[in-house]
PDB file of N, CA and C in Angstrom:
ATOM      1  N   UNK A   1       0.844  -1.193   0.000  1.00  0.00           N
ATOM      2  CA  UNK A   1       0.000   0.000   0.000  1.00  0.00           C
ATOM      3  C   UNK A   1       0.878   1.240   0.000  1.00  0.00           C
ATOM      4  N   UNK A   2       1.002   2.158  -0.867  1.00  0.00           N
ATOM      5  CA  UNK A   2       1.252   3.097  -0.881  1.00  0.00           C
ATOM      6  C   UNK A   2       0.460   4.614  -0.270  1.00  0.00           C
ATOM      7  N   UNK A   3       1.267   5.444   0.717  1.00  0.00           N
ATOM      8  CA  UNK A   3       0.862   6.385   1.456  1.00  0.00           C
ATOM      9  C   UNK A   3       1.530   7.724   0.085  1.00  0.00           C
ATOM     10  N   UNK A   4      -0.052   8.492   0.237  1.00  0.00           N
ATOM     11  CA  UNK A   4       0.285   9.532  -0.067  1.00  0.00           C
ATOM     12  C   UNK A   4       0.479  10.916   0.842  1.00  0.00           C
ATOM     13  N   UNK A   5       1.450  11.951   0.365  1.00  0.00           N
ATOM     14  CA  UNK A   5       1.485  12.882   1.611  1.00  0.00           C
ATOM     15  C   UNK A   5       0.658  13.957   0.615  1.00  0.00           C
ATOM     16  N   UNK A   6       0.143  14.824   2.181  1.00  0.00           N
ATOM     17  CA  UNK A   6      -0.559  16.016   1.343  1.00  0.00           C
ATOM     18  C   UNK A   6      -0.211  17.123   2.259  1.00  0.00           C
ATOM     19  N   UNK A   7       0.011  18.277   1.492  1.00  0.00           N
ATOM     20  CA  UNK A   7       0.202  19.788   1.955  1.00  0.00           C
ATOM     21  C   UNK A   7      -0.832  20.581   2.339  1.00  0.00           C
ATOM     22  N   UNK A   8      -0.292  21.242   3.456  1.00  0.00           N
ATOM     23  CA  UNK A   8      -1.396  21.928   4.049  1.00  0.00           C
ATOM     24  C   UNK A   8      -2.739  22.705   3.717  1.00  0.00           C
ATOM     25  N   UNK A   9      -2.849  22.814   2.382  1.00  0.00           N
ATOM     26  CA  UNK A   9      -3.988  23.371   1.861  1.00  0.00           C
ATOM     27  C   UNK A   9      -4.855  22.325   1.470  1.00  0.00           C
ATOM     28  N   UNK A  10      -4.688  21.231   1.124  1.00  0.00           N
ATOM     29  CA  UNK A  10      -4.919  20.109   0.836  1.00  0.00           C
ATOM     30  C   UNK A  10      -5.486  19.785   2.136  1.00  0.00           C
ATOM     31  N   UNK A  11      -5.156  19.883   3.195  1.00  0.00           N
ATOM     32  CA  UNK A  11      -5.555  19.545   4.545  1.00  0.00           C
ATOM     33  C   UNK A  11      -6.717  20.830   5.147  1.00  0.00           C
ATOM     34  N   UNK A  12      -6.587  21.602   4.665  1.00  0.00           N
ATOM     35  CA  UNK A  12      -7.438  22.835   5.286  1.00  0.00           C
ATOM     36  C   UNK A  12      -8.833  22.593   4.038  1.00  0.00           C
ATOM     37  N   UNK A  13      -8.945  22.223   3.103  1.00  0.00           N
ATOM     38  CA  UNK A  13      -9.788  22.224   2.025  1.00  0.00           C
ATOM     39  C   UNK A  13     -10.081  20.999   2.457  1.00  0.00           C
ATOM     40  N   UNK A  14      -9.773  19.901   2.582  1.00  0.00           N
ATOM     41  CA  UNK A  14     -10.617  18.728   3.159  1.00  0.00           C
ATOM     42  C   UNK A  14     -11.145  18.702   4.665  1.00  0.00           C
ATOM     43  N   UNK A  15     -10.358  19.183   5.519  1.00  0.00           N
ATOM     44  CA  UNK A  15     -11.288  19.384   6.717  1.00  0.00           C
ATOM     45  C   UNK A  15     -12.058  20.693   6.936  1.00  0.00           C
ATOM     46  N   UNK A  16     -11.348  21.649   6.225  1.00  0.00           N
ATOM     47  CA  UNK A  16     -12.618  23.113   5.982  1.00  0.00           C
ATOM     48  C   UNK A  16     -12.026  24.054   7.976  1.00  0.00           C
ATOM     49  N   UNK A  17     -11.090  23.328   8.041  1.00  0.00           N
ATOM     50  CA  UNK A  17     -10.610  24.328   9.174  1.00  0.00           C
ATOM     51  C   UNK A  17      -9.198  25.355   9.335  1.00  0.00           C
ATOM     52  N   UNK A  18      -9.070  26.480   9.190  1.00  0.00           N
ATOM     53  CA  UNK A  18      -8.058  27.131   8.861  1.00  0.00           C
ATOM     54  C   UNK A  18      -6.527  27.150   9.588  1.00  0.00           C
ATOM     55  N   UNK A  19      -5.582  26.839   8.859  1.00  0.00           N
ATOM     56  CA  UNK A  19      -4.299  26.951   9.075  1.00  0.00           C
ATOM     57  C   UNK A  19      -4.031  26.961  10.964  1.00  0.00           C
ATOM     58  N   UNK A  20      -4.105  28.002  11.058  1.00  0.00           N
ATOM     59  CA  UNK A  20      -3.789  28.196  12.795  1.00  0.00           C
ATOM     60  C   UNK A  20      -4.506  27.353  13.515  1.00  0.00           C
ATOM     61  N   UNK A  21      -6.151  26.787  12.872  1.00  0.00           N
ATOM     62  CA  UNK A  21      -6.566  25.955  13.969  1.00  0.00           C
ATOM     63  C   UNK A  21      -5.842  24.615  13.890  1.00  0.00           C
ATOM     64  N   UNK A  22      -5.658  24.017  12.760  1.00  0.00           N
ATOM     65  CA  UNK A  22      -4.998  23.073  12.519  1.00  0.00           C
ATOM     66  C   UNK A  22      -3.692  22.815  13.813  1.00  0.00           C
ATOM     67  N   UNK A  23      -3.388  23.568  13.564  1.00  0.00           N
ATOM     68  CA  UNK A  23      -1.838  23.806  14.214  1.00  0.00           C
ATOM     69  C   UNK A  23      -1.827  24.106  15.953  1.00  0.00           C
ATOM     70  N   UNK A  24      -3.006  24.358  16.325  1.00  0.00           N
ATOM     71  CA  UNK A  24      -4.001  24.663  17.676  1.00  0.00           C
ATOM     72  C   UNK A  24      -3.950  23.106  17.941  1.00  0.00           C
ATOM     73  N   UNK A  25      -4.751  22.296  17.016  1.00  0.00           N
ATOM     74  CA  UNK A  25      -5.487  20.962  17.427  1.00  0.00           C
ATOM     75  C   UNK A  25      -3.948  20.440  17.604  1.00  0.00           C
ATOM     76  N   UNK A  26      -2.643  20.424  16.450  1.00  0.00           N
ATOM     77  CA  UNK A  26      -1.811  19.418  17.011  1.00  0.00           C
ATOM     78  C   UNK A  26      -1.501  19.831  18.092  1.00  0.00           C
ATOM     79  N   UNK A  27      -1.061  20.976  18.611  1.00  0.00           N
ATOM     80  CA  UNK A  27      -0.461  21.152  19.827  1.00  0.00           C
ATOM     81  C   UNK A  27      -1.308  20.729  21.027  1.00  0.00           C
ATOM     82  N   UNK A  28      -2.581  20.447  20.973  1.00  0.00           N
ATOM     83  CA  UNK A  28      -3.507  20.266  22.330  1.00  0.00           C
ATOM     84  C   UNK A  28      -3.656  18.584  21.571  1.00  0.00           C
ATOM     85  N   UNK A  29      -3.012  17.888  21.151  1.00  0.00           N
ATOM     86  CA  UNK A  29      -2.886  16.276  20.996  1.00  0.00           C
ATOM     87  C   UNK A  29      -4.715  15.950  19.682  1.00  0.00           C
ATOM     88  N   UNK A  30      -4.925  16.841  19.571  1.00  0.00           N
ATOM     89  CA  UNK A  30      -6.545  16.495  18.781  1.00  0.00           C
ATOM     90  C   UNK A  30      -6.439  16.077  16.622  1.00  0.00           C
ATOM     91  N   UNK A  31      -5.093  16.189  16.699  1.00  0.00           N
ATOM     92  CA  UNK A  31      -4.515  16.281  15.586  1.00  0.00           C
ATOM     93  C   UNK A  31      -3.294  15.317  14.620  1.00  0.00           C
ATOM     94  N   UNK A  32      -3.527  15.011  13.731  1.00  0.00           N
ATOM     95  CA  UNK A  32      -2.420  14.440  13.106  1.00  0.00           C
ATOM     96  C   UNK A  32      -0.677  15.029  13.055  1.00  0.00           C
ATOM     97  N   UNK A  33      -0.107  14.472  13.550  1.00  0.00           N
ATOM     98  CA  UNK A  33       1.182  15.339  13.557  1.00  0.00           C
ATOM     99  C   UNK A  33       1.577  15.401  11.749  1.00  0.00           C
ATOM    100  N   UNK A  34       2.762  16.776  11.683  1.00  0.00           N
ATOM    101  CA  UNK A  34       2.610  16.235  10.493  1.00  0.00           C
ATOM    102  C   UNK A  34       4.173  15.635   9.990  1.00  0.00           C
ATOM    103  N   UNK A  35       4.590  15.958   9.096  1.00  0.00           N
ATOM    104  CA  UNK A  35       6.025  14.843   8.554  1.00  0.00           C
ATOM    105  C   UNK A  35       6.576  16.016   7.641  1.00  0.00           C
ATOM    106  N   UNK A  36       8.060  15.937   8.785  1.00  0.00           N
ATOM    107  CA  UNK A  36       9.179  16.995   7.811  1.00  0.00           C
ATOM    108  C   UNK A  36       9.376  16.902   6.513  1.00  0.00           C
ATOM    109  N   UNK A  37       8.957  17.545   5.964  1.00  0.00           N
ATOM    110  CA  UNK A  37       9.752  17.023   4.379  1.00  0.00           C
ATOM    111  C   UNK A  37      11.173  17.881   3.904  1.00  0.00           C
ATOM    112  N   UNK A  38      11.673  19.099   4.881  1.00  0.00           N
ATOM    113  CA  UNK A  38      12.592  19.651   5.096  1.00  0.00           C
ATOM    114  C   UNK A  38      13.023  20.525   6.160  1.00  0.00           C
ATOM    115  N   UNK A  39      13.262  21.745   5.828  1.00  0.00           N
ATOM    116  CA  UNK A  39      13.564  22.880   6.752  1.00  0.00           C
ATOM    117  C   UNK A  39      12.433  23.540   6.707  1.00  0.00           C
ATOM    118  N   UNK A  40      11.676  23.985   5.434  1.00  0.00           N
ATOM    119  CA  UNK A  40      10.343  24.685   5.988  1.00  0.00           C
ATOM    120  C   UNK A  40       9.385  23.663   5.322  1.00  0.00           C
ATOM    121  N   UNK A  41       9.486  22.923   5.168  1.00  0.00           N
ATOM    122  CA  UNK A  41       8.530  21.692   4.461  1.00  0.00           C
ATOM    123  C   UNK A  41       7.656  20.676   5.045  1.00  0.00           C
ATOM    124  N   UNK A  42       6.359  20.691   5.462  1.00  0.00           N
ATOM    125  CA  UNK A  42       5.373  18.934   6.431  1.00  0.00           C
ATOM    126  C   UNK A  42       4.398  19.022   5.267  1.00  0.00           C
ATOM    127  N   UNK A  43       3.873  17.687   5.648  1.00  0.00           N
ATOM    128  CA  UNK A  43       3.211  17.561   4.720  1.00  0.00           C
ATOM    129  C   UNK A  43       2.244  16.196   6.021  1.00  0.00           C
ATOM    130  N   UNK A  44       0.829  15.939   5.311  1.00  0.00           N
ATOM    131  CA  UNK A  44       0.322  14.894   6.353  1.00  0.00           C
ATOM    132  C   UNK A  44       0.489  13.780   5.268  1.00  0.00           C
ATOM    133  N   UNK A  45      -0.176  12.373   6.094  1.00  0.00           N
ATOM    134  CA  UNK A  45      -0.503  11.376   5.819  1.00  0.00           C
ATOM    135  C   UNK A  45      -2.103  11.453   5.155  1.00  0.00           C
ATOM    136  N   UNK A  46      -2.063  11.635   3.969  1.00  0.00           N
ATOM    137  CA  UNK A  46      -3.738  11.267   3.711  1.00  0.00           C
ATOM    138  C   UNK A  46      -4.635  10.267   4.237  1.00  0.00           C
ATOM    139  N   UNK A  47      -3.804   9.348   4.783  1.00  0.00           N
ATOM    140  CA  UNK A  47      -5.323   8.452   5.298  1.00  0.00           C
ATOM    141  C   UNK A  47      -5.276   8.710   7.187  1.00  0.00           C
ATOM    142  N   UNK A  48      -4.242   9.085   7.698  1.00  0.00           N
ATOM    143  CA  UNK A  48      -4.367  10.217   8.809  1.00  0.00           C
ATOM    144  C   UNK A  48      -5.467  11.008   8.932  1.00  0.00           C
ATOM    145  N   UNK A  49      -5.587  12.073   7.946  1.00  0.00           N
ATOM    146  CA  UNK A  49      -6.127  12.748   7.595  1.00  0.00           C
ATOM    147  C   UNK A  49      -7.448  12.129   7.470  1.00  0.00           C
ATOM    148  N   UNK A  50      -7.983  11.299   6.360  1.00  0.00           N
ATOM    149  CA  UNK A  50      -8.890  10.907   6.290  1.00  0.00           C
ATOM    150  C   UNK A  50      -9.599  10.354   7.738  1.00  0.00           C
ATOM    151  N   UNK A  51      -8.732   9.644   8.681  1.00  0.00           N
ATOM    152  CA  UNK A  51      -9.137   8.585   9.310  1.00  0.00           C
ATOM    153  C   UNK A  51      -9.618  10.190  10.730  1.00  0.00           C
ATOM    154  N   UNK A  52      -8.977  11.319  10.571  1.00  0.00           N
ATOM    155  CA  UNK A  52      -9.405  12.009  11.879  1.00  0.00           C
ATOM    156  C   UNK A  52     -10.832  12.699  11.182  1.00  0.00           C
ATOM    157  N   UNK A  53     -10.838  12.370  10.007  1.00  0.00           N
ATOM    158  CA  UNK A  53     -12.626  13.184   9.644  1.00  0.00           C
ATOM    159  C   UNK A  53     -13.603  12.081   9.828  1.00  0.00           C
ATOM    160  N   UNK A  54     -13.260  10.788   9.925  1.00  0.00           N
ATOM    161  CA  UNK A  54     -14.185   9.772   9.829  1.00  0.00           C
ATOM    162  C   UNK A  54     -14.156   9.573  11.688  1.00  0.00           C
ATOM    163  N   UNK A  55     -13.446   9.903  12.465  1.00  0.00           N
ATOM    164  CA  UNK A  55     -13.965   9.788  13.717  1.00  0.00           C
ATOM    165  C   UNK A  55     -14.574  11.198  14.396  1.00  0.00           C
ATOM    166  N   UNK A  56     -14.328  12.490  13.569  1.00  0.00           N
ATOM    167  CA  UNK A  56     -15.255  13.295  13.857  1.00  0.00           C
ATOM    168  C   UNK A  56     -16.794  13.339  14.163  1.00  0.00           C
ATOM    169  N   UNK A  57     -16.683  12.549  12.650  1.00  0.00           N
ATOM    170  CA  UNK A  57     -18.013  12.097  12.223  1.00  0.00           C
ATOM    171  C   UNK A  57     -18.984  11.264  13.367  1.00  0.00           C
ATOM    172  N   UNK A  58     -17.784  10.002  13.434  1.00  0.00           N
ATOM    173  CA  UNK A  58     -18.387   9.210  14.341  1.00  0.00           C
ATOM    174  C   UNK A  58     -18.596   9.543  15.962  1.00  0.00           C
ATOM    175  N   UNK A  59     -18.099  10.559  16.076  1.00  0.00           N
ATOM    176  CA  UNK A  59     -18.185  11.565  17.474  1.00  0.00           C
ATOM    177  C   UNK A  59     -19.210  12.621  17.238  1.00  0.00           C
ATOM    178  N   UNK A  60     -19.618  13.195  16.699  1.00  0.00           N
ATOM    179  CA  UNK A  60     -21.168  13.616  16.291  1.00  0.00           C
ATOM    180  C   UNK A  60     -22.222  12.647  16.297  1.00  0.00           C
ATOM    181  N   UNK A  61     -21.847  11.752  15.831  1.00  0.00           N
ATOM    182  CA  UNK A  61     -22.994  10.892  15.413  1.00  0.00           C
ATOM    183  C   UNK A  61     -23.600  10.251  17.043  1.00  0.00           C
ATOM    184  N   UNK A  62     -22.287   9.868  17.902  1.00  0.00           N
ATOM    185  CA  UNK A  62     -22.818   9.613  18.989  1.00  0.00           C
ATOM    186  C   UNK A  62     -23.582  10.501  19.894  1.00  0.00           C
ATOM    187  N   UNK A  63     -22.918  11.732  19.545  1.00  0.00           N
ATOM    188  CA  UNK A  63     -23.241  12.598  20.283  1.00  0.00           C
ATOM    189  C   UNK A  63     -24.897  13.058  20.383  1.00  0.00           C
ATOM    190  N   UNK A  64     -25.341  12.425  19.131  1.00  0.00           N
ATOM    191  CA  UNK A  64     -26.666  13.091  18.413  1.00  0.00           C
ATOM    192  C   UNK A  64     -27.680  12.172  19.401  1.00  0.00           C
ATOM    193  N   UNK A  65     -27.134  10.999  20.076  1.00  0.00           N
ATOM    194  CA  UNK A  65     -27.805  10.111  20.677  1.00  0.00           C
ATOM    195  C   UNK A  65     -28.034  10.250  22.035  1.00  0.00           C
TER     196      UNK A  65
END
């Protein structure tokens, strides 16, 4: 299986939450860390990514109950 990485806009356009909050959630542990790709360079794990919108979800959903 091949992992794709994705850049931060890529990450703000799929979860729809802006830059600083992103960066809010990793520091308070609610967040995907992300992966150096240099000196000013991260990038995430897409199915990271994917996998923290699908337990959002599933944390609403309970919640609704």
């Amino acid at each position: 299986m091949s992992m794709k990485l994705i850049r931060i806009k890529d990450v703000m356009d799929r979860t729809g939450l802006a830059r600083s909050t992103i960066y809010k959630y990793i520091s308070e542990g609610k967040f995907p860390k992300p992966i150096k790709l240099g000196t000013r360079a991260v990038a995430w794990v897409e199915t990271e990514i994917d996998g923290w919108i699908q337990a959002s979800i599933e944390e609403r959903n309970e919640e609704a109950f």
